[in-house]
Protein backbone atom coordinates (compact mmCIF):
# COMPACT_ATOMS: atom_id res chain seq x y z
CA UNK A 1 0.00 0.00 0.00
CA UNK A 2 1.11 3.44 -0.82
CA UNK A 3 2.26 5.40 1.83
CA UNK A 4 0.29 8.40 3.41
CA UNK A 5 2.04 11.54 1.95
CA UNK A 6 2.37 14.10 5.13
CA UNK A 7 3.18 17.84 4.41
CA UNK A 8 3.90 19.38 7.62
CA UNK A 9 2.74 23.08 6.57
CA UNK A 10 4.70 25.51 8.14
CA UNK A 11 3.55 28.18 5.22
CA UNK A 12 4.07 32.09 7.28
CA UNK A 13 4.59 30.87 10.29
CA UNK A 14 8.84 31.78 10.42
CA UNK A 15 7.32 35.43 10.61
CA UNK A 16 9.67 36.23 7.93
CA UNK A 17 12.94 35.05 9.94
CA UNK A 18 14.88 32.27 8.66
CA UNK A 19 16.41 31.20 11.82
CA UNK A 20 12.85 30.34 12.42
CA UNK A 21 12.04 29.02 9.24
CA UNK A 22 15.24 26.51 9.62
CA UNK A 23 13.74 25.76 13.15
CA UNK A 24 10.29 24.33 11.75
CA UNK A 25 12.19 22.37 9.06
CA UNK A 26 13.79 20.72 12.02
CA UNK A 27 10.19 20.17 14.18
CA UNK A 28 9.44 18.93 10.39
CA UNK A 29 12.10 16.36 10.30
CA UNK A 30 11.77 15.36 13.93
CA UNK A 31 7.60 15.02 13.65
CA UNK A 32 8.47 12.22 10.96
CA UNK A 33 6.77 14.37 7.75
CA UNK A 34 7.40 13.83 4.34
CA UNK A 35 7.85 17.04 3.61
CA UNK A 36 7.54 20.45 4.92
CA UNK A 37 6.19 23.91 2.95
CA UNK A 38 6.01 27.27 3.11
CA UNK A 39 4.33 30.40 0.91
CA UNK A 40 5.92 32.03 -1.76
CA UNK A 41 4.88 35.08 -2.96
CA UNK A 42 5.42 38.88 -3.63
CA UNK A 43 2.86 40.87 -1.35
CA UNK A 44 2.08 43.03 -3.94
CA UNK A 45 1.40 40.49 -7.43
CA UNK A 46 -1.20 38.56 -4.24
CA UNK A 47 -3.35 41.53 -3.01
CA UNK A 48 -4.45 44.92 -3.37
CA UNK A 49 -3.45 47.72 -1.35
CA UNK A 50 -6.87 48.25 0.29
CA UNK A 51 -7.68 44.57 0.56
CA UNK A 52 -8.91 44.21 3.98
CA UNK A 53 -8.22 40.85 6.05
CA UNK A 54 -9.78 37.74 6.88
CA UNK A 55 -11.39 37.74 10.56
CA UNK A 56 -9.15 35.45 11.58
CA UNK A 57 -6.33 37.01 10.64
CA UNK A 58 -7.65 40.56 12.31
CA UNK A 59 -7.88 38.40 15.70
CA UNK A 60 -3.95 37.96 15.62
CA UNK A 61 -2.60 40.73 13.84
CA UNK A 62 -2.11 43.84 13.84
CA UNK A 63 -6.07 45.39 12.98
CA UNK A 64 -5.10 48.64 11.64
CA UNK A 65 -2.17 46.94 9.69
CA UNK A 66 -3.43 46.08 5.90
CA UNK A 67 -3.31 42.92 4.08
CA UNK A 68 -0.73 43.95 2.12
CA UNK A 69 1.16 45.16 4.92
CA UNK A 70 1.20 42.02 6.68
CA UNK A 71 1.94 39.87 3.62
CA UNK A 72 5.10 42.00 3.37
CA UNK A 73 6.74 40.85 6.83
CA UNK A 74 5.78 37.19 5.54
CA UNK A 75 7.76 37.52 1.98
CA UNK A 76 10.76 35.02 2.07
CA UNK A 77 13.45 36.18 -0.21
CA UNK A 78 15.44 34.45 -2.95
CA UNK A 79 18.35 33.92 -0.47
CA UNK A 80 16.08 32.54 2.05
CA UNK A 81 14.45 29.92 -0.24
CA UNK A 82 17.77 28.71 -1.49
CA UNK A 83 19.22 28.20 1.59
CA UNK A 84 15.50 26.34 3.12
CA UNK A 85 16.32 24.20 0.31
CA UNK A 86 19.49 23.44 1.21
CA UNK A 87 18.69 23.02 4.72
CA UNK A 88 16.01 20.78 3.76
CA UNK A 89 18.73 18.43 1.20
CA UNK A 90 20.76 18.15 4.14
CA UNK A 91 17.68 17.23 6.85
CA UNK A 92 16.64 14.49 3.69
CA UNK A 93 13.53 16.39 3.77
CA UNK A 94 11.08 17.48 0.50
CA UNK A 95 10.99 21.00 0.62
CA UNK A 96 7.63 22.64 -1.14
CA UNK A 97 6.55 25.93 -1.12
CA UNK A 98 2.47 27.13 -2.45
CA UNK A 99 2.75 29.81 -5.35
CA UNK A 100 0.62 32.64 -5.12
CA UNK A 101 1.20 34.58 -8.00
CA UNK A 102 3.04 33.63 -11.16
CA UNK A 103 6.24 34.77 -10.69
CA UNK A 104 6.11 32.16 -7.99
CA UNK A 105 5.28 29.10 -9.70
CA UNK A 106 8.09 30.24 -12.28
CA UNK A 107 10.53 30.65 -9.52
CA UNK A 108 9.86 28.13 -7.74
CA UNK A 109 9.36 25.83 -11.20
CA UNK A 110 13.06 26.51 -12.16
CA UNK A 111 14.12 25.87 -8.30
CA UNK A 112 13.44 22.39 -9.70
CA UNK A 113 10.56 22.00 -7.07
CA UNK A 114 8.86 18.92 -7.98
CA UNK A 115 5.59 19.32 -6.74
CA UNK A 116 2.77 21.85 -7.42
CA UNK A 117 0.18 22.99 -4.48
CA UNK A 118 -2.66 25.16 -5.71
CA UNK A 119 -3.70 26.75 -2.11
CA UNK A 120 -7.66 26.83 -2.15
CA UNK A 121 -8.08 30.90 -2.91
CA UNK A 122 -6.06 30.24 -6.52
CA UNK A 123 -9.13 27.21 -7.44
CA UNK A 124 -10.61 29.77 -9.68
CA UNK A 125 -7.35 31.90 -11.09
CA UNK A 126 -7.77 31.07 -14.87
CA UNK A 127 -3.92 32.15 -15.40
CA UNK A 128 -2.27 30.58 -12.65
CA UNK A 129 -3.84 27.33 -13.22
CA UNK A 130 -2.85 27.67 -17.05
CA UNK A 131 0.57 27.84 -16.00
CA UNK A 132 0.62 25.12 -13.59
CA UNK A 133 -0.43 22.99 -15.82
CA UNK A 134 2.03 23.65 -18.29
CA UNK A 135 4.89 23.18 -15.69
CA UNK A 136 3.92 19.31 -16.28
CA UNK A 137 4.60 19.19 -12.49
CA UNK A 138 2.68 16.50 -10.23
CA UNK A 139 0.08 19.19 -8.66
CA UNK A 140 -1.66 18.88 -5.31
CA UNK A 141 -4.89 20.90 -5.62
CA UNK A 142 -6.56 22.47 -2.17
CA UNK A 143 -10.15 22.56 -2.62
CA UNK A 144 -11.55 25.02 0.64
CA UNK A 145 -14.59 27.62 -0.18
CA UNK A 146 -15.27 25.40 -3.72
CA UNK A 147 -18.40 23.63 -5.07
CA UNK A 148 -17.61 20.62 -6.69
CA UNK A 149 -18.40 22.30 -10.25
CA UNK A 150 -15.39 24.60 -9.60
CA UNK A 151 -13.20 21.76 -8.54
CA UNK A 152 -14.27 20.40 -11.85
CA UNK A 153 -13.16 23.18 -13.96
CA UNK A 154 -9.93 24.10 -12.35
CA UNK A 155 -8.58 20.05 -13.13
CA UNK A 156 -10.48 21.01 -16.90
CA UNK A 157 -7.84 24.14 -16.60
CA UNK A 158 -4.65 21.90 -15.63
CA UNK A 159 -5.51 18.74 -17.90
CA UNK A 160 -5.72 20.32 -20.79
CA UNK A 161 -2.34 22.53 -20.39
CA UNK A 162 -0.54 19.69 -19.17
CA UNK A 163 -0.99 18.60 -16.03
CA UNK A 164 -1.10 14.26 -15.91
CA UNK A 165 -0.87 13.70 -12.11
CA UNK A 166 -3.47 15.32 -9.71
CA UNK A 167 -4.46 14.62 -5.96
CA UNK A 168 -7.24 16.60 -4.94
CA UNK A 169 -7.40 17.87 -1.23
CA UNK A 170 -10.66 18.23 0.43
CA UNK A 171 -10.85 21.62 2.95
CA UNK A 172 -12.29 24.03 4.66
CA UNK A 173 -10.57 27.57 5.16
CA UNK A 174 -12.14 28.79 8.53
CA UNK A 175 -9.02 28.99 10.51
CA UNK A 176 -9.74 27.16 12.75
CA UNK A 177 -12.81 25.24 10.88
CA UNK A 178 -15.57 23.67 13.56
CA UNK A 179 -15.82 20.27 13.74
CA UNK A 180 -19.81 20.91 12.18
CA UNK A 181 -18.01 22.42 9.31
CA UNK A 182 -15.24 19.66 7.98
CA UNK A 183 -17.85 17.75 6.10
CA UNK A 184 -14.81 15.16 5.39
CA UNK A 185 -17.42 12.59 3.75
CA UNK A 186 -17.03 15.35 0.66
CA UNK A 187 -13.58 13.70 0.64
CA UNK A 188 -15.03 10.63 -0.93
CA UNK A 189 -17.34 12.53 -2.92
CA UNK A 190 -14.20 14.12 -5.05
CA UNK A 191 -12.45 10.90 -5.16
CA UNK A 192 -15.62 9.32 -6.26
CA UNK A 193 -17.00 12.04 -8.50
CA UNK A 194 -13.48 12.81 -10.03
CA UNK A 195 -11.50 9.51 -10.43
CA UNK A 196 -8.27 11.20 -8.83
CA UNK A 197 -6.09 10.28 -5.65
CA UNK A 198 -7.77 12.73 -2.59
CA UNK A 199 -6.61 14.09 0.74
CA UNK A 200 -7.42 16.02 3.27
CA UNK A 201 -5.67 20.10 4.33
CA UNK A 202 -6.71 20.61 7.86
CA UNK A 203 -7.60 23.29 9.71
CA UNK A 204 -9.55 22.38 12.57
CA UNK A 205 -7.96 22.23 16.18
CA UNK A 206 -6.43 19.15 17.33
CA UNK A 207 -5.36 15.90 15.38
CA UNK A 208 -8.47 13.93 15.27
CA UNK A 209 -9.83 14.83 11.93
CA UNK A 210 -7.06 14.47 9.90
CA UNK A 211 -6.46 11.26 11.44
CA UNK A 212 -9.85 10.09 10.59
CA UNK A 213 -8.96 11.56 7.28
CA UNK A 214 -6.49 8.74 7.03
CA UNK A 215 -8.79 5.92 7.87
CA UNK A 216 -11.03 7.22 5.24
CA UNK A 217 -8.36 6.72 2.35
CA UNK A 218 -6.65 10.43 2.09
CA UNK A 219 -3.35 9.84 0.27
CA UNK A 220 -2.28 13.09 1.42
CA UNK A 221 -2.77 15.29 4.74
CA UNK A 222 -1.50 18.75 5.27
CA UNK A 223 -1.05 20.40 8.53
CA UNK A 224 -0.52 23.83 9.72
CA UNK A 225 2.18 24.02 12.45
CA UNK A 226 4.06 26.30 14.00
CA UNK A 227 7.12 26.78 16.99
CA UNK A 228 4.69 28.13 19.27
CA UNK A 229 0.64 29.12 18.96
CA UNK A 230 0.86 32.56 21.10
CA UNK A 231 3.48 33.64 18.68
CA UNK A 232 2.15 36.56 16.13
CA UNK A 233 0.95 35.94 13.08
CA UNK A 234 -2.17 35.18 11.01
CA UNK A 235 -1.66 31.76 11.03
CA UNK A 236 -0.28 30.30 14.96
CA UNK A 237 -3.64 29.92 16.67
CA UNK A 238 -5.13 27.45 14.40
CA UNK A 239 -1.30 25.16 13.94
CA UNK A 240 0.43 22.59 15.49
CA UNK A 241 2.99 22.78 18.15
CA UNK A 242 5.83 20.28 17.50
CA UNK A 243 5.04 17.53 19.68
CA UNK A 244 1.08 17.52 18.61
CA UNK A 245 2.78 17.35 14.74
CA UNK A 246 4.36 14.01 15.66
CA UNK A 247 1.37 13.16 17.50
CA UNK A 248 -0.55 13.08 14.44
CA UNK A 249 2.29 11.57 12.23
CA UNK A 250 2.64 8.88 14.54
CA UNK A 251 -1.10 8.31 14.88
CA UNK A 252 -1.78 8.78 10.88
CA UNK A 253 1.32 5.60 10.56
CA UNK A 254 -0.19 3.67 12.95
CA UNK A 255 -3.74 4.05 10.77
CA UNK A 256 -1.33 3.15 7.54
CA UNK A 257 -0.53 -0.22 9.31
CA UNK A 258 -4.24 -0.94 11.02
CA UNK A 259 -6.22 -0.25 7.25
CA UNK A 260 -3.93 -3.69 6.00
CA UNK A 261 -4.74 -5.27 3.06
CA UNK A 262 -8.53 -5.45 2.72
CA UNK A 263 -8.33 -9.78 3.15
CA UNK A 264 -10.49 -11.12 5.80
CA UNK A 265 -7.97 -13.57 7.06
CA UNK A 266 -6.78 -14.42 10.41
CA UNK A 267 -3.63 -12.47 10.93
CA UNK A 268 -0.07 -14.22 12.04
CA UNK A 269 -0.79 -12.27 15.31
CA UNK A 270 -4.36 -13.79 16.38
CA UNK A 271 -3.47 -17.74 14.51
CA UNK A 272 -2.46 -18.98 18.10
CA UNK A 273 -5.57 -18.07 19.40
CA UNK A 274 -7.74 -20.14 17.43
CA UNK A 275 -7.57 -23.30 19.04
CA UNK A 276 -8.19 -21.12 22.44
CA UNK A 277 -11.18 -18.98 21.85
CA UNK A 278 -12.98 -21.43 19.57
CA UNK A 279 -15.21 -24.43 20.45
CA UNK A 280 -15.17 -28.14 19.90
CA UNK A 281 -18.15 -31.21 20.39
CA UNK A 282 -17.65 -32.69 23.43
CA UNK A 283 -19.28 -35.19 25.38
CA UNK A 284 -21.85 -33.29 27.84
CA UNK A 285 -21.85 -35.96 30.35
CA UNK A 286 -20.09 -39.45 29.97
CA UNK A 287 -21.15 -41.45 26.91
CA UNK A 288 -21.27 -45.17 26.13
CA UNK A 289 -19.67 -46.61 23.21
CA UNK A 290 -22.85 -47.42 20.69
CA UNK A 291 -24.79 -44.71 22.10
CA UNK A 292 -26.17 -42.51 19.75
CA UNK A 293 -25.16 -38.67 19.83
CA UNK A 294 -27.77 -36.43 20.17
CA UNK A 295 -28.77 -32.72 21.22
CA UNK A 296 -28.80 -34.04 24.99
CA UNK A 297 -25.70 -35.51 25.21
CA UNK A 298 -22.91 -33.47 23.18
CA UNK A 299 -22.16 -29.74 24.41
CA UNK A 300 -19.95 -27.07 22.33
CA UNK A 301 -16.59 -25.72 25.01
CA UNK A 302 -12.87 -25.15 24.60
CA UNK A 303 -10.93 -25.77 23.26
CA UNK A 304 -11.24 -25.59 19.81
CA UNK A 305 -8.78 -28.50 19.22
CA UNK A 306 -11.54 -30.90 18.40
CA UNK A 307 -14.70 -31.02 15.80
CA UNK A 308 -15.78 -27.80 14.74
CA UNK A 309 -19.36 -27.03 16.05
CA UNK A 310 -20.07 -25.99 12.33
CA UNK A 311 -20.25 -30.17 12.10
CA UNK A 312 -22.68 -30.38 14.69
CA UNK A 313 -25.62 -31.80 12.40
CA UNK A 314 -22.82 -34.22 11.07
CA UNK A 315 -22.20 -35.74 14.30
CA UNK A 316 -25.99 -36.63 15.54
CA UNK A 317 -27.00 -39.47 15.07
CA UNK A 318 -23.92 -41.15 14.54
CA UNK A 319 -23.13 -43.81 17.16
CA UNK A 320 -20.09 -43.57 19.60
CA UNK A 321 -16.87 -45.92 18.89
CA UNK A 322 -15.74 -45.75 22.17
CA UNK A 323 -16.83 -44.53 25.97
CA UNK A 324 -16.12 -40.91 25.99
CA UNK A 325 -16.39 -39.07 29.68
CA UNK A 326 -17.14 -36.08 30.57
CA UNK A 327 -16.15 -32.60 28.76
CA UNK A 328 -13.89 -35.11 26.24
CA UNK A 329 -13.46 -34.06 22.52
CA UNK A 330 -15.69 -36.04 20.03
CA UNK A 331 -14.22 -38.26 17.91
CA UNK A 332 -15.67 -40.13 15.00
């Protein structure tokens, strides 16, 4: 079975430092992800200069600061990616990064990146998704705030410009998204609507949904984290801290392992407890040999060494061979 792709998504959360940036590649590497990813973008190809903010993001920034303003701290620089690639070489980590505009996805394109995510806002950006697809790049698609029509039209956009391999992420953009409001049963809609690998980005508190995301077939789960959730920043409050990160990788494996492979079979574990928690026919009280076995004189107990009770209309009305006593396995 292919294994459960894990993108520990550190996205803004370095707060535009690189020490910190290097830092969550390391809570990354130590969580046991399969790769870790961050934003890239220039503040001012993403939003206008009067866009206002999302609620969320008013509740842990700065209010009277703009969008724009914001995004700017957030920017990581040419320098800064190279060497978060490097870092993440060394660390044996895959390093990904979301494009938000499209001197992004070029950048990050010729950075040799092998791996396009299409964040959730960009599901209806005509020319973005026109130039992922022609990057021929594997493409992870975020799905949050879309109808299933639009989901639709945006893998039109890529397949037809290029794009071959798609996984489709289920996802809800409230940060942080109510349990009422995850819906994760639309995960098997897309996969069985669209024919395409799906996962599941998370936003919700905690580690139980995209772990149930995993016992529902995701291929991939992405999760916000972070150093610490009081930091500042749009994005802390609704992340993991580092040990909850390999909480949920550790949980999501042990899912991997416990879905098997789909044959209803005794496992090697539970073989040597066949012959204890099954039955046998056995003699309810003592038997003579000739006597005929019937309903009132055979009994089903442990252990299940002897006849299966599944022979039990086999076995009546045949006569006994020999004396058999007490709570002693049937022969015949």
């Amino acid at each position: 079975m292919k294994k459960i792709f894990i993108i520990a998504e550190a996205g803004v959360n370095h707060n535009g430092s690189l020490e910190t940036a290097m830092r969550l590649i390391d809570a990354a590497v130590k969580a046991g992800a399969d790769a870790v990813k961050f934003q890239t973008f220039k503040a001012e190809n993403l939003v206008c200069k009067d866009a206002g903010k999302a609620a969320y993001q008013m509740e842990t920034t700065d209010r009277e600061e703009s969008q724009l303003a914001m995004l700017k701290k957030l920017e990581l620089t040419s320098d800064m990616h190279e060497q978060l690639m490097s870092y993440c070489r060394e660390k044996e980590i895959m390093f990904l990064s979301t494009p938000f505009d499209m001197d992004s996805l070029h950048y990050l394109v010729g950075c040799g990146m092998p791996i396009v995510k299409v964040p959730s806002g960009e599901i209806t950006n005509y020319p973005l998704l026109r130039e992922v697809g022609k990057t021929e790049r594997s493409v992870i698609l975020s799905t949050g705030m879309s109808t299933l029509d639009e989901v639709k039209a945006a893998l039109v956009v890529l397949r037809e410009n290029g794009t071959r391999e798609i996984t489709v992420l289920h996802c809800n953009t409230e940060y942080p998204t109510p349990y009422a409001d995850v819906n994760l049963k639309a995960m098997l809609t897309l996969k069985d609507e669209l024919g395409v690998s799906v996962g599941y980005s998370d936003h919700t508190e905690g580690i139980v949904v995209p772990v149930a995301a995993a016992a529902l077939g995701a291929t991939v789960i992405e999760k916000h984290f972070t150093l610490d959730k009081t930091m500042e920043g749009p994005d802390h409050k609704a992340s993991l801290e580092p040990g909850e990160l390999r909480e949920m990788v550790s949980a999501i494996r042990n899912i991997e392992m416990a879905l098997g492979d789909g044959r209803k079979e005794p496992s090697q574990s539970e073989q040597k407890n066949i012959a204890v928690a099954r039955k046998s026919i056995v003699a309810k009280h003592d038997i003579a040999r000739g006597e005929v076995f019937t309903e009132d004189n055979l009994a089903t107990k442990r252990p299940g060494t002897g006849i299966s009770p599944m022979n039990w209309n086999a076995i009546i009305g045949k006569k006994a061979k020999r004396d058999f006593q007490t709570d002693e396995l049937i022969e015949i």
